[in-house]
Protein backbone atom coordinates (compact mmCIF):
# COMPACT_ATOMS: atom_id res chain seq x y z
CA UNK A 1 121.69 60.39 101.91
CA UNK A 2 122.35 63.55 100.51
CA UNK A 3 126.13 64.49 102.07
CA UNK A 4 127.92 67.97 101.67
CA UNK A 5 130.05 67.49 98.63
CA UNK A 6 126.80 66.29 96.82
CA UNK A 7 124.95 68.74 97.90
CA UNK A 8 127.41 71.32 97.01
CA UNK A 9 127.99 69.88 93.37
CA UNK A 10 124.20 70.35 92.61
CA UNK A 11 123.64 73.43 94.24
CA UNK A 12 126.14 74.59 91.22
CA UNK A 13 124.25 72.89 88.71
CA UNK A 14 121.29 74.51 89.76
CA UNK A 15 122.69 78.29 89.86
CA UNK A 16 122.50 78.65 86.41
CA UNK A 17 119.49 77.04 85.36
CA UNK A 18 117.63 79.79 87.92
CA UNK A 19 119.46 82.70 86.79
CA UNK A 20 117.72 81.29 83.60
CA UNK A 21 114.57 80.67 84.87
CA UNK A 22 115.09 84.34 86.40
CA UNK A 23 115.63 86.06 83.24
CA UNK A 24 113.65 84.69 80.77
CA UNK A 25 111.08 87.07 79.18
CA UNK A 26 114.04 89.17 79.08
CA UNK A 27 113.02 93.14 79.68
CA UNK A 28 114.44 95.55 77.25
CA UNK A 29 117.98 96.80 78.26
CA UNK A 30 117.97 100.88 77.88
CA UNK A 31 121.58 100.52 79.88
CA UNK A 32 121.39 104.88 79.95
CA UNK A 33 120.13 107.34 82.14
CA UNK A 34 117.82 109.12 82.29
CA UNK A 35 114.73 107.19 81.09
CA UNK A 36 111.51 107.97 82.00
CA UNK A 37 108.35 104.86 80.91
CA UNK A 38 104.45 105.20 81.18
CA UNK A 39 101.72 103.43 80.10
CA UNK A 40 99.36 103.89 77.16
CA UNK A 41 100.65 105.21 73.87
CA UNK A 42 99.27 108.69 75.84
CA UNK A 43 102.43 108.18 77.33
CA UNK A 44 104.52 109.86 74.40
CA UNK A 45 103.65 112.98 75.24
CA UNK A 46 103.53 112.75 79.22
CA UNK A 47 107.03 111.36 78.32
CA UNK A 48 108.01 114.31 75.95
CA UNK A 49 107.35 116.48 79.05
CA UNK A 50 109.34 114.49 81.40
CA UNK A 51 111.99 114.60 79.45
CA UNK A 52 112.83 117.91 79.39
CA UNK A 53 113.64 117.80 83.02
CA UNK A 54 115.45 114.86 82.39
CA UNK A 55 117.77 115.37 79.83
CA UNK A 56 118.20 118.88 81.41
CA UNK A 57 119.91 116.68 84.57
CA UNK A 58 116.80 117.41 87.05
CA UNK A 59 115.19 115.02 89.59
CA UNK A 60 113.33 112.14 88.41
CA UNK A 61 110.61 112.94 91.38
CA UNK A 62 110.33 116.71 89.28
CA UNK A 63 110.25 115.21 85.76
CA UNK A 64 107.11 112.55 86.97
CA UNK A 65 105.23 115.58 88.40
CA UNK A 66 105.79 117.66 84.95
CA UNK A 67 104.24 114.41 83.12
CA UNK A 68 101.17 113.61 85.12
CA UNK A 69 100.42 117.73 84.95
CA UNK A 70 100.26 117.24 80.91
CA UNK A 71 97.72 114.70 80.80
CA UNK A 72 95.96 116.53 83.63
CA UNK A 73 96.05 119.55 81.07
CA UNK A 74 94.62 117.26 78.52
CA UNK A 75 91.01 116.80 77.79
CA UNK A 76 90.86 112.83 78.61
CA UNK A 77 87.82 110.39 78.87
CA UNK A 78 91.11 109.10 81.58
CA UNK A 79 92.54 111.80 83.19
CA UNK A 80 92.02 114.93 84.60
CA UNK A 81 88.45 116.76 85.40
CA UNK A 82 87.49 116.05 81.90
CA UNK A 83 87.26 112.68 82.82
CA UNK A 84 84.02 111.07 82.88
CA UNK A 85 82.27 111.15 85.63
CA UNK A 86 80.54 108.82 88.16
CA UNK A 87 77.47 107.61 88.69
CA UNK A 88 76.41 110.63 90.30
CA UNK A 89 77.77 112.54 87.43
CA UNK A 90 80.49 114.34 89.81
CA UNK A 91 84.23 113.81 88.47
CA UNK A 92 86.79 112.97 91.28
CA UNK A 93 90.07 112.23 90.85
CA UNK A 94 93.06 110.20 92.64
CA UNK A 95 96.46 110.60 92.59
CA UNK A 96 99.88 109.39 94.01
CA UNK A 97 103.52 110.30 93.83
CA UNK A 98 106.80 108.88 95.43
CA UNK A 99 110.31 109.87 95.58
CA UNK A 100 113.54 108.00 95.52
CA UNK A 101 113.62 108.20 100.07
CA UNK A 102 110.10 106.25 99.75
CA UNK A 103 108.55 109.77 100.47
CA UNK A 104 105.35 109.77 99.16
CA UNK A 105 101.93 111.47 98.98
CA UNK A 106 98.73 110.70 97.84
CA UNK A 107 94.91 112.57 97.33
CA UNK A 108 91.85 110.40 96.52
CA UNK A 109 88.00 111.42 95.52
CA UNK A 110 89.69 114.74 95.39
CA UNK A 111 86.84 117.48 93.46
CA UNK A 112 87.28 120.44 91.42
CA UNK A 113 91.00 120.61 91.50
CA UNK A 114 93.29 120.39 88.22
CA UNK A 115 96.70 118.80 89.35
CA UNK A 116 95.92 116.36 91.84
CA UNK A 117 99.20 115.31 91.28
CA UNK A 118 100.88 118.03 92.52
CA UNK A 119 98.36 118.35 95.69
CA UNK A 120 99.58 114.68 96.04
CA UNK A 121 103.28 116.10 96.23
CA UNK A 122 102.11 118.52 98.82
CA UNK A 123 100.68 116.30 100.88
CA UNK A 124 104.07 114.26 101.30
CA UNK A 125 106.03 117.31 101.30
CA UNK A 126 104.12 119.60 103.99
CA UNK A 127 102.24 116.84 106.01
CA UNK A 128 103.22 113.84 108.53
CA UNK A 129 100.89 112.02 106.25
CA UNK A 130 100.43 110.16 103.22
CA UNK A 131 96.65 110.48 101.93
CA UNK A 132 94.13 112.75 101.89
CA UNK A 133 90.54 112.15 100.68
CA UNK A 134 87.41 113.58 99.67
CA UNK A 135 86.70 117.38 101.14
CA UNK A 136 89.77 117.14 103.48
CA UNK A 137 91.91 116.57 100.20
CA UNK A 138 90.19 119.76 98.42
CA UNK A 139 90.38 121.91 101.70
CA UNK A 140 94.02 121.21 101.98
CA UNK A 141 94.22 121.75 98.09
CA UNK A 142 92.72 125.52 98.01
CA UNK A 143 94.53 126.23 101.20
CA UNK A 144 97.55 125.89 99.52
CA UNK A 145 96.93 127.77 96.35
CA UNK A 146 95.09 125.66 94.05
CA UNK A 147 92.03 126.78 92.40
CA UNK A 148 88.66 125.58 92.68
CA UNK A 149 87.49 124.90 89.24
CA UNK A 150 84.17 124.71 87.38
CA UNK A 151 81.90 121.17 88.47
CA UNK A 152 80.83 121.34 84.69
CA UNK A 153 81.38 118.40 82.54
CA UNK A 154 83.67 118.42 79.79
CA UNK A 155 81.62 118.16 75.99
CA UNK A 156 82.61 114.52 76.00
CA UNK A 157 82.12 113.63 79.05
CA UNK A 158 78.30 114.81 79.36
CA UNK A 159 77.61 112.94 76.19
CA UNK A 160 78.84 109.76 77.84
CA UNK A 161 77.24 110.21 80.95
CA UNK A 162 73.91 111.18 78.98
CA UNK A 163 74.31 107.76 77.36
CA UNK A 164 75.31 105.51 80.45
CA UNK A 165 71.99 107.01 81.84
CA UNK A 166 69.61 105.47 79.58
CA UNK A 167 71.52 101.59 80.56
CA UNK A 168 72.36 102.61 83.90
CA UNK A 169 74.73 99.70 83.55
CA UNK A 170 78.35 99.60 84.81
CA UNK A 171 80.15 96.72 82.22
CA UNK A 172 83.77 97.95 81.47
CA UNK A 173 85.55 97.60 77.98
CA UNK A 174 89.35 95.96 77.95
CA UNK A 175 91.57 98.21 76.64
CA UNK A 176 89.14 101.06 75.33
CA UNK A 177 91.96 103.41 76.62
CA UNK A 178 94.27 101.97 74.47
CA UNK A 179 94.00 105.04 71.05
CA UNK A 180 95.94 102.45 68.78
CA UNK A 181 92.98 99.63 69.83
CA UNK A 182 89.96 101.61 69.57
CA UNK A 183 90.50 105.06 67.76
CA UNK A 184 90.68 108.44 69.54
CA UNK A 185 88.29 109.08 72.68
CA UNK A 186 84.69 109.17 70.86
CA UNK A 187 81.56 110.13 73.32
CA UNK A 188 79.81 107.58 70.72
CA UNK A 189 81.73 104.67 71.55
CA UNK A 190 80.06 104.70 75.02
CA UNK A 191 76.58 104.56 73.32
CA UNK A 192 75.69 101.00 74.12
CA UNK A 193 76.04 101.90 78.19
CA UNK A 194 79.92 100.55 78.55
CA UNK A 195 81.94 102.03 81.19
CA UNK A 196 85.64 103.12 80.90
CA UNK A 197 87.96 102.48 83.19
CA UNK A 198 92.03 103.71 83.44
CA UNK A 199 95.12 105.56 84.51
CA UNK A 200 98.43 107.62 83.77
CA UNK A 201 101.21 106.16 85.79
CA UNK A 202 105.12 107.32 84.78
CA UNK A 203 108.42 105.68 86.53
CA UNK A 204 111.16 107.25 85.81
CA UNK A 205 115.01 107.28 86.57
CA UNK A 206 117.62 110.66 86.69
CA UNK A 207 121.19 110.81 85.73
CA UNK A 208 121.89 109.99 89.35
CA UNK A 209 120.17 107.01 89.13
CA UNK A 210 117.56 107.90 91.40
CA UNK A 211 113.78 106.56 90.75
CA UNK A 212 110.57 108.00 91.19
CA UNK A 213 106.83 107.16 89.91
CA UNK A 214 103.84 109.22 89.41
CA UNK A 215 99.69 107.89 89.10
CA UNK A 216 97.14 110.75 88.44
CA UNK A 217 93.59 109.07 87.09
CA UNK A 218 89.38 110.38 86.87
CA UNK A 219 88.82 106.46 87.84
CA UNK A 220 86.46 104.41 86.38
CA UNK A 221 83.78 105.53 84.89
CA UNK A 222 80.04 105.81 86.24
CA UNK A 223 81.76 104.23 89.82
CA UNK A 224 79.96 104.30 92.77
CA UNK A 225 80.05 107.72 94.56
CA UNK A 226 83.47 106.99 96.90
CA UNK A 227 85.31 104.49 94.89
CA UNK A 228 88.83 104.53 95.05
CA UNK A 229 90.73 102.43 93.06
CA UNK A 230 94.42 101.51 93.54
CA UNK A 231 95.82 104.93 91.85
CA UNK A 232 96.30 106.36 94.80
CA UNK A 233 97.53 103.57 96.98
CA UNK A 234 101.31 103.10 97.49
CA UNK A 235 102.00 99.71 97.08
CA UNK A 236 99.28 98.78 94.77
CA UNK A 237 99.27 101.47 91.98
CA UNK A 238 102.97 102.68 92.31
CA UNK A 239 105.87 101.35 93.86
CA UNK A 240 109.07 102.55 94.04
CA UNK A 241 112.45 101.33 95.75
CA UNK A 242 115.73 103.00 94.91
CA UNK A 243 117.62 100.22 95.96
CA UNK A 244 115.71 97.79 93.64
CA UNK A 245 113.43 99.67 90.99
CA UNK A 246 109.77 100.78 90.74
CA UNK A 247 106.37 100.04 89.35
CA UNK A 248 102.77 101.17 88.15
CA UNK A 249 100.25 99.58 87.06
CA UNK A 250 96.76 99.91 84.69
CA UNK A 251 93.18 98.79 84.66
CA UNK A 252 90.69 97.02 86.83
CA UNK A 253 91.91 98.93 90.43
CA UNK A 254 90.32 96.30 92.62
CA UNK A 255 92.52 93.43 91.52
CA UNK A 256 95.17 95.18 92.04
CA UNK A 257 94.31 95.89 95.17
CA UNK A 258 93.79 92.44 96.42
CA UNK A 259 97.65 91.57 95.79
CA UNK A 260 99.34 94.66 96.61
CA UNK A 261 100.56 94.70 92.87
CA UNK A 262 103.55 97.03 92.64
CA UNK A 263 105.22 96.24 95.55
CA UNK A 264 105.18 92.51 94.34
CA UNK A 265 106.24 93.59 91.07
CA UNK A 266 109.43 95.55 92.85
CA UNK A 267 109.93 92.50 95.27
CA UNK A 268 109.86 89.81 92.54
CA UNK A 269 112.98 92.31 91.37
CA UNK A 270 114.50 91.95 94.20
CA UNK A 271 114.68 88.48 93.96
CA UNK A 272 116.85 88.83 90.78
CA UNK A 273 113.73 88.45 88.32
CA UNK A 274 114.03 91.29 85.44
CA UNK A 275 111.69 93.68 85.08
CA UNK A 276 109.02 92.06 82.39
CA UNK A 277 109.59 88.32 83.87
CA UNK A 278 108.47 90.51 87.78
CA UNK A 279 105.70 92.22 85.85
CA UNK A 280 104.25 88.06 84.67
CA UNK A 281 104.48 86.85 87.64
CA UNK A 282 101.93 89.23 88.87
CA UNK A 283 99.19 89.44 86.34
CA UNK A 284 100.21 85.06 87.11
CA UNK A 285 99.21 86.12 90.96
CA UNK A 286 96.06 87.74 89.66
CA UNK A 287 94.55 85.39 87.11
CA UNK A 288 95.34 82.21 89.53
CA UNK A 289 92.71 83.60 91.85
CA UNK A 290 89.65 83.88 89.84
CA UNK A 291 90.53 82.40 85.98
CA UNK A 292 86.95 82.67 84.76
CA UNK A 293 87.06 86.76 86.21
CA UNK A 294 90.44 87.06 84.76
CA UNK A 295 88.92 86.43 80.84
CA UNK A 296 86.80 89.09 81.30
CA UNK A 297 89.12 91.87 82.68
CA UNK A 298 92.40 93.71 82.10
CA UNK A 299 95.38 94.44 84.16
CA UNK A 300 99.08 95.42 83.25
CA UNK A 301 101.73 95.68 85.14
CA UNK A 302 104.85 98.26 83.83
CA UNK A 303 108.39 97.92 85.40
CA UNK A 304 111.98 100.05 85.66
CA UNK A 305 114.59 98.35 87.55
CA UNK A 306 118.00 99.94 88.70
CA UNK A 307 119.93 99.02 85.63
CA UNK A 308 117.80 100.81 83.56
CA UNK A 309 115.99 97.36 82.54
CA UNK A 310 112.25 98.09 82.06
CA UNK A 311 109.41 95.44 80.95
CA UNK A 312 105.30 95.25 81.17
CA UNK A 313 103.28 92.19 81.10
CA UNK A 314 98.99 92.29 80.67
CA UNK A 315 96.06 89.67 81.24
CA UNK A 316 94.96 91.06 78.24
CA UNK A 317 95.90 91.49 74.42
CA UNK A 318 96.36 95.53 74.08
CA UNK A 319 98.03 97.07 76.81
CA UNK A 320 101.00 98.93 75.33
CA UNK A 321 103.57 101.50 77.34
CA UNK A 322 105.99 104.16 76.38
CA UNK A 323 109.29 104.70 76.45
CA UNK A 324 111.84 107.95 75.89
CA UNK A 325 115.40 107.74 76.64
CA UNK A 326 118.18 109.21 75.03
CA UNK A 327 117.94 105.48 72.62
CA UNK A 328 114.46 105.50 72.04
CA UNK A 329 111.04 107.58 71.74
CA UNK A 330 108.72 104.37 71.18
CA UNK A 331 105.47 102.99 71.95
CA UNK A 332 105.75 99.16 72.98
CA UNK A 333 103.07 96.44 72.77
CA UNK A 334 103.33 94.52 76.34
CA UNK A 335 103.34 90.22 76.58
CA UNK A 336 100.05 88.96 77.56
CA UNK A 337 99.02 85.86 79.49
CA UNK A 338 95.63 85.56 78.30
């Protein structure tokens, strides 16, 4: 029988070995604030324009608005209404933002609007609610000063759709976003029918150690008219808790999805894991369910805990993230499982 003192004498042999366990794949330390961390190796300049609010001393929820808007700016086979569109040819985009209260908006299969990021922000800041979709989501948009744009297709993006049409064949590439992987955003690559799929999601932390996270994406490519992947869902594309940390995530929306992936990332933290080990544990989640599936898909998971700790962990060889503190301006390659 197992008495008290014994009991007690292994429960302190055992303390050590899990704070082991719990930090193994050890996250990077950045142990200074601000940082801000997104994914892609797009992420250096999303970052460069975080920063400036930053390092300036302003609100992390401010500098993850200022970096979604760049790469909403950008002409992007990801992002933005030059997205590709899809298979209707009609770009709509999704979007989510939180703040360090667990405020938090969202707008999804949003049309015709530039910044769905900051309609995202509006929506948590001016309404009892937290998403808006579709027509609502562009009504509330333009009635609060945002401008209907064009419907036309960026030059890319009709090529691509133009191509896709002649397959009619929705087969995603792993890691076609990645530039470093695969070369800048060709319309040729998409020649043989393949589909894109992707996201911009930033975390960052302010000098007052406060966290906030921001998702803007065009979705995957040639989707079915509706589709809405996990971008704009709290809890599965972004995450954030100020107590513990937060987290975004990249690729195939849907899996995602089915295990509420950043909030499992952010509770795995708050068990004690650090940030890269959380990250693991849920691409783990993800390929247990379906292994075969999992060879044939990509999903990556990118972290920031309290301590400034930050970590990302992929299925996949080829997801990389990016990092800018006052350390480090650096594109990382993430751990893989597969």
């Amino acid at each position: 029988m197992l008495n008290r003192r014994k009991f007690l004498h292994l429960s302190a042999l055992a303390a050590p070995l899990l704070a082991a366990r719990r930090s193994f794949a050890n996250s990077f330390d950045a142990t200074v604030t601000p940082i801000v961390v997104s994914t892609w190796d797009s992420g250096m300049a999303v970052n460069a324009e975080a920063w400036k609010i930053l390092s300036a001393g302003g609100r992390s929820l401010d500098a993850v608005e200022a970096g979604a808007r760049q790469i909403e700016d950008t002409i992007n086979c990801c992002v933005g209404l030059g997205g590709y569109p899809d298979r209707d040819g009609i770009v709509t985009l999704d979007s989510c933002i939180m703040d360090e209260h667990a405020n938090c908006g969202a707008v999804a299969g949003i049309e015709r609007i530039k910044h769905p990021v900051s309609v995202a922000r509006k929506v948590m800041e001016m309404t009892p609610h937290v998403i808006l979709v579709g027509n609502g989501a562009q009504q509330f948009a333009v009635e609060n000063g945002f401008p209907l744009e064009s419907r036309e297709l960026s030059e890319d993006a009709k090529k691509a759709y133009a191509n896709w049409l002649k397959k009619n064949e929705y087969k995603p590439v792993i890691n076609i976003e990645n530039q470093k992987e695969h070369g800048p955003f060709a319309p040729n690559f998409f020649e043989d029918g393949t589909a894109n799929h992707d996201t911009m999601g930033l975390v960052a932390m302010d000098k007052r150690n406060d966290l906030s996270g921001a998702v803007t994406t065009s979705g995957m490519a040639f989707k079915v008219h509706g589709r809405v992947g996990d971008s704009p869902i709290i809890g599965a594309g972004l995450f954030v808790d100020n107590e513990v940390g937060a987290a975004t995530s990249s690729g195939v929306g849907e899996e995602v999805i089915r295990i509420c992936g950043t909030h499992l990332v952010v509770e795995f933290m708050r068990q004690g894991y650090a940030p890269e080990m959380a990250c693991m544990k849920a691409v783990e989640r993800i390929v247990k369910r379906d292994k075969a599936k999992a060879k044939t898909l990509q999903v990556g998971f990118l972290a920031l805990n309290k301590k400034g700790q930050y970590g990302a962990y992929a299925i996949q060889k080829g997801f990389v993230f990016s990092v800018k503190s006052e350390k480090e301006n650096i594109v990382h390659e993430s751990k893989y499982l597969i």
